[in-house]
N, C-alpha and C. Protein backbone atom coordinates (compact mmCIF):
# COMPACT_ATOMS: atom_id res chain seq x y z
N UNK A 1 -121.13 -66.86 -32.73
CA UNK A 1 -122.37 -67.63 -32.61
C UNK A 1 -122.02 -69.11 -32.48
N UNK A 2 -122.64 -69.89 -31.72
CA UNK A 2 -122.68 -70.75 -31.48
C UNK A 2 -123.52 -71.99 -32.17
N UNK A 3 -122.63 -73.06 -32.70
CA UNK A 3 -123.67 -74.21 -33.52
C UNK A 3 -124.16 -75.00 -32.69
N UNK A 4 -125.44 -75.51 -33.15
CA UNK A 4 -126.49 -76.69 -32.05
C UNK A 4 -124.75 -77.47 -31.81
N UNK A 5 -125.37 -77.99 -30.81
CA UNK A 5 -124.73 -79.61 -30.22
C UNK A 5 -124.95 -80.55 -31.31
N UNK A 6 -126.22 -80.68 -31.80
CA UNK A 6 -127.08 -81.54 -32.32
C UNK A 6 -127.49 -82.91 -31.27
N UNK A 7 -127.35 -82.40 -30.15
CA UNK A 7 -127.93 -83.09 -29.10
C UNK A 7 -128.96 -82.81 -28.07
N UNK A 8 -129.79 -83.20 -27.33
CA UNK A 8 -130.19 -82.54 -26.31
C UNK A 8 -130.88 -83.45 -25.28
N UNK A 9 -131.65 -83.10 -24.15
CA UNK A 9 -131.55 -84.12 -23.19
C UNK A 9 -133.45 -84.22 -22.78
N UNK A 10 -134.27 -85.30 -22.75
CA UNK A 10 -135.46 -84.75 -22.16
C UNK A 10 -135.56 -85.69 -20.84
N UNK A 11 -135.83 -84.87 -19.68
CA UNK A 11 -136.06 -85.03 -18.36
C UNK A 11 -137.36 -85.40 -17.50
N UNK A 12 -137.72 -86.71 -17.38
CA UNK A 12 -138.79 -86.94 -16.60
C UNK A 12 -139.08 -86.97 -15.23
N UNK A 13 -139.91 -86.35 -14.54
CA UNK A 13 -140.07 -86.95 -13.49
C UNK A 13 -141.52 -87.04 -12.74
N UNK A 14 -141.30 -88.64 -12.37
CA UNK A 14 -142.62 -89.34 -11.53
C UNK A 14 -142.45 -89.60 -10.48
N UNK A 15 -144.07 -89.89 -10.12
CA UNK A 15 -143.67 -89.88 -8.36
C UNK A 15 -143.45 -91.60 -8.21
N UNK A 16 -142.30 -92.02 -7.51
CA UNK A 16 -142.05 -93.11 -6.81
C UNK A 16 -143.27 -93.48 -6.25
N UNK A 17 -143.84 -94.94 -6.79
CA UNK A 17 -144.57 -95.66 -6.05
C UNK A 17 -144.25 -96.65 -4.95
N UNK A 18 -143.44 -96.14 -4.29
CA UNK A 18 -142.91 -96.72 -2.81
C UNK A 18 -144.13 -95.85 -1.27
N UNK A 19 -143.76 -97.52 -0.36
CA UNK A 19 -145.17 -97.13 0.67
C UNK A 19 -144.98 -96.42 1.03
N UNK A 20 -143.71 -95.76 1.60
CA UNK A 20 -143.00 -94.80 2.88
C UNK A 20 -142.37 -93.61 1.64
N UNK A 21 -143.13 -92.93 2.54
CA UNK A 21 -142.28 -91.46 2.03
C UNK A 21 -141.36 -91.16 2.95
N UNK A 22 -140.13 -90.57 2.55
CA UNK A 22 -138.95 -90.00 3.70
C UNK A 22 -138.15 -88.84 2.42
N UNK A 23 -138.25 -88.13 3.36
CA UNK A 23 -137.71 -86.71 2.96
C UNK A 23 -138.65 -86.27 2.01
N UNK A 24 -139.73 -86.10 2.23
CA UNK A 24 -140.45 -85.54 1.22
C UNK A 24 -141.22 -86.37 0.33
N UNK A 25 -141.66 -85.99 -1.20
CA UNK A 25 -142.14 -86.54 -1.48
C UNK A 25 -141.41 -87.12 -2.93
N UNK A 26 -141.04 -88.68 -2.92
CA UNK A 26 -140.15 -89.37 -3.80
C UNK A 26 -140.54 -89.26 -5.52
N UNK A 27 -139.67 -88.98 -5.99
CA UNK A 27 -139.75 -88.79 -7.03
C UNK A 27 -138.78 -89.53 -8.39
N UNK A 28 -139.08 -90.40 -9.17
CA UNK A 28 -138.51 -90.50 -10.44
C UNK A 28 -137.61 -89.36 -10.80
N UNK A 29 -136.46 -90.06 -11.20
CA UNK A 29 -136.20 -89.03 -12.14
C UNK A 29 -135.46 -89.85 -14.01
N UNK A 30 -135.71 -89.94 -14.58
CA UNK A 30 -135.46 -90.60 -15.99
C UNK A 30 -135.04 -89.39 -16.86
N UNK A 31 -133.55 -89.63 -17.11
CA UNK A 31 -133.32 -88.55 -18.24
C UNK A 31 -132.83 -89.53 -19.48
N UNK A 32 -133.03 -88.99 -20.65
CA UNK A 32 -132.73 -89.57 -21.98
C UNK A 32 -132.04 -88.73 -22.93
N UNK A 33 -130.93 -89.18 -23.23
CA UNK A 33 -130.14 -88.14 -24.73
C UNK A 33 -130.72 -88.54 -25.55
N UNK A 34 -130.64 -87.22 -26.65
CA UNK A 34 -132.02 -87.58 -27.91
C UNK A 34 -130.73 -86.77 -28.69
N UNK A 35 -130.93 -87.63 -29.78
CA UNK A 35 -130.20 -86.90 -30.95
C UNK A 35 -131.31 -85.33 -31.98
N UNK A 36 -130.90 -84.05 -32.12
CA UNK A 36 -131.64 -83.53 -32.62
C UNK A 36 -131.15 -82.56 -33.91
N UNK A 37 -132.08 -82.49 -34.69
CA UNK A 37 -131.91 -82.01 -35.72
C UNK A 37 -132.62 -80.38 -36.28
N UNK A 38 -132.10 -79.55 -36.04
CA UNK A 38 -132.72 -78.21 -35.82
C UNK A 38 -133.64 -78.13 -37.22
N UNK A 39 -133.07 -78.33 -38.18
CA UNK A 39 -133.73 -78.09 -39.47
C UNK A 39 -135.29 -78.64 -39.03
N UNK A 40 -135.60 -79.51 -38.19
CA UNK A 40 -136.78 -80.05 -38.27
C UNK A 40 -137.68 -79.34 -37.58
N UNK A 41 -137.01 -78.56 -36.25
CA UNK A 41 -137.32 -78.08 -35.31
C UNK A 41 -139.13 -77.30 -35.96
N UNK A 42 -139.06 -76.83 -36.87
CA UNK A 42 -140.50 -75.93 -37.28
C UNK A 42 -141.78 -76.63 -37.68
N UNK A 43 -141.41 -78.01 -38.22
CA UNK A 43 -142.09 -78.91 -38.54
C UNK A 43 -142.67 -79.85 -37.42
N UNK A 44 -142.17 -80.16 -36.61
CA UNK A 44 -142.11 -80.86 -35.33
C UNK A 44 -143.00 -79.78 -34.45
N UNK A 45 -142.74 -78.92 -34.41
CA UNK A 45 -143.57 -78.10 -33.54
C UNK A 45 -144.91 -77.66 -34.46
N UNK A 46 -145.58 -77.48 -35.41
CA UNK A 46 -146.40 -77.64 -36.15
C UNK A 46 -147.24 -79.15 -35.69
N UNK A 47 -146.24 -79.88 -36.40
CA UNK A 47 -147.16 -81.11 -36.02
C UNK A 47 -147.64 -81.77 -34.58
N UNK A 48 -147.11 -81.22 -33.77
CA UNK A 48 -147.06 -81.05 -32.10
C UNK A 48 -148.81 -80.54 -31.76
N UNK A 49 -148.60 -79.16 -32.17
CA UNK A 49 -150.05 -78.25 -32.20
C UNK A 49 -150.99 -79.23 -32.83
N UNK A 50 -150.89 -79.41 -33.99
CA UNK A 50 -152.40 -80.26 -34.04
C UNK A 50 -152.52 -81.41 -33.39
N UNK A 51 -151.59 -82.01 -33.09
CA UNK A 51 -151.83 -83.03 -32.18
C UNK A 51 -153.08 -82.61 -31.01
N UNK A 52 -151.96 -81.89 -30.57
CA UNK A 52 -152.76 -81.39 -29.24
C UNK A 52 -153.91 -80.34 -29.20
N UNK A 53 -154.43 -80.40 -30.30
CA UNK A 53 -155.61 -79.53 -30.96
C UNK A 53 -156.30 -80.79 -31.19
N UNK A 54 -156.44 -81.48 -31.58
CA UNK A 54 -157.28 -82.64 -31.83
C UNK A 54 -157.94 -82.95 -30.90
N UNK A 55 -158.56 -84.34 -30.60
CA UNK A 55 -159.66 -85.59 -30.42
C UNK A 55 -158.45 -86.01 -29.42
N UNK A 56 -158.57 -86.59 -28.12
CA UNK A 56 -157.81 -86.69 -26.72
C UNK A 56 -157.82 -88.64 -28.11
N UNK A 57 -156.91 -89.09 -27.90
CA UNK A 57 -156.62 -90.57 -28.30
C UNK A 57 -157.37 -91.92 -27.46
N UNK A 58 -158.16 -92.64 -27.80
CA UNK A 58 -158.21 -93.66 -27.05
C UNK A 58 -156.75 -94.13 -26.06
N UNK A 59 -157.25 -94.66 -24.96
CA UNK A 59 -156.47 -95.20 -24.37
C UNK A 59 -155.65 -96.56 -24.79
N UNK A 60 -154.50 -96.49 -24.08
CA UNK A 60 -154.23 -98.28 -24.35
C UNK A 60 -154.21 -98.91 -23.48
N UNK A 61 -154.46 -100.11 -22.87
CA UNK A 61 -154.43 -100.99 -22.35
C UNK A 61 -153.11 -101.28 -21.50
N UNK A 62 -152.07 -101.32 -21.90
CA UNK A 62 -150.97 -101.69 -21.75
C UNK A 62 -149.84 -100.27 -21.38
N UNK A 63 -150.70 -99.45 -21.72
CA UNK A 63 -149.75 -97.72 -20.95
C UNK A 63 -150.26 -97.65 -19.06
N UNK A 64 -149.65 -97.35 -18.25
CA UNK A 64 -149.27 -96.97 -17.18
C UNK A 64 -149.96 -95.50 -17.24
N UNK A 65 -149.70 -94.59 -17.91
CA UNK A 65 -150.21 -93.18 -18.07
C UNK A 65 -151.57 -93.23 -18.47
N UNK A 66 -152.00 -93.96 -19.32
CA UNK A 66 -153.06 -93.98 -19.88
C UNK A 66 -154.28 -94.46 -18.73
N UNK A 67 -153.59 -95.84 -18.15
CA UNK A 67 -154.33 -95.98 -17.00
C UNK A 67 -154.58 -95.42 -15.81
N UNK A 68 -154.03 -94.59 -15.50
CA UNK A 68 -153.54 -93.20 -14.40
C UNK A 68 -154.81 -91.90 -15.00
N UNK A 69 -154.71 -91.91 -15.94
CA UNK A 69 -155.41 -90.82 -16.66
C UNK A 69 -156.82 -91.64 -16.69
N UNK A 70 -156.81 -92.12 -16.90
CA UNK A 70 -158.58 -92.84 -17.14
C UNK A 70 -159.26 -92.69 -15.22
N UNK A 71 -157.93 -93.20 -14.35
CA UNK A 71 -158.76 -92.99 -13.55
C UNK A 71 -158.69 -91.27 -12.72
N UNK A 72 -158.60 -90.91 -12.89
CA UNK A 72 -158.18 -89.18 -12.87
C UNK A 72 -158.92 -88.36 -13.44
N UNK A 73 -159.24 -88.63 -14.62
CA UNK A 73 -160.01 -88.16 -15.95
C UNK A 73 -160.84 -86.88 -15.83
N UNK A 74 -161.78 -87.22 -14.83
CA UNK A 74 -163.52 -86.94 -13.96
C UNK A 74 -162.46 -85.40 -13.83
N UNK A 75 -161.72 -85.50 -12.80
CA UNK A 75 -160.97 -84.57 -12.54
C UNK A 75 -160.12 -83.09 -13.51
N UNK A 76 -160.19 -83.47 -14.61
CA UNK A 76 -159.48 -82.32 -15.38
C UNK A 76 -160.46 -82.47 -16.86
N UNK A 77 -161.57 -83.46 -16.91
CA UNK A 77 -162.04 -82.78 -18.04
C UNK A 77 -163.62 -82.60 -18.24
């Protein structure tokens, strides 16, 4: 059996806000090493669910996503 790494990696990707598309359609890609700790792993996913069981968060002002989503919104809710 094999022990965690105690590492792992999370992978984003957005769409490039460039005018010209070529080859398709451009995409971000942002990856990040995250240090992780398995013991937590049950707790973290618990507290995950109610998150996302809850009240959607006011927006902020100053998020990129948030402002993307406000104007989108109409659309998925």
């Amino acid at each position: 059996k094999k022990e965690p790494a105690g590492y792992g990696f999370l992978i984003f990707f957005y769409p490039d806000l460039a005018t010209e598309i070529k080859n398709g359609f451009p995409m971000i890609k942002h990856i990040v090493r995250v240090e992780a700790h398995p013991e937590n792993v049950s707790g973290r996913i618990e507290q995950a669910i109610k998150i996302l069981q809850g009240p959607m968060p006011e927006p902020n002002s100053d998020c990129p996503f948030c402002s993307w989503f406000g104007k989108v919104k109409e659309y998925y809710v």
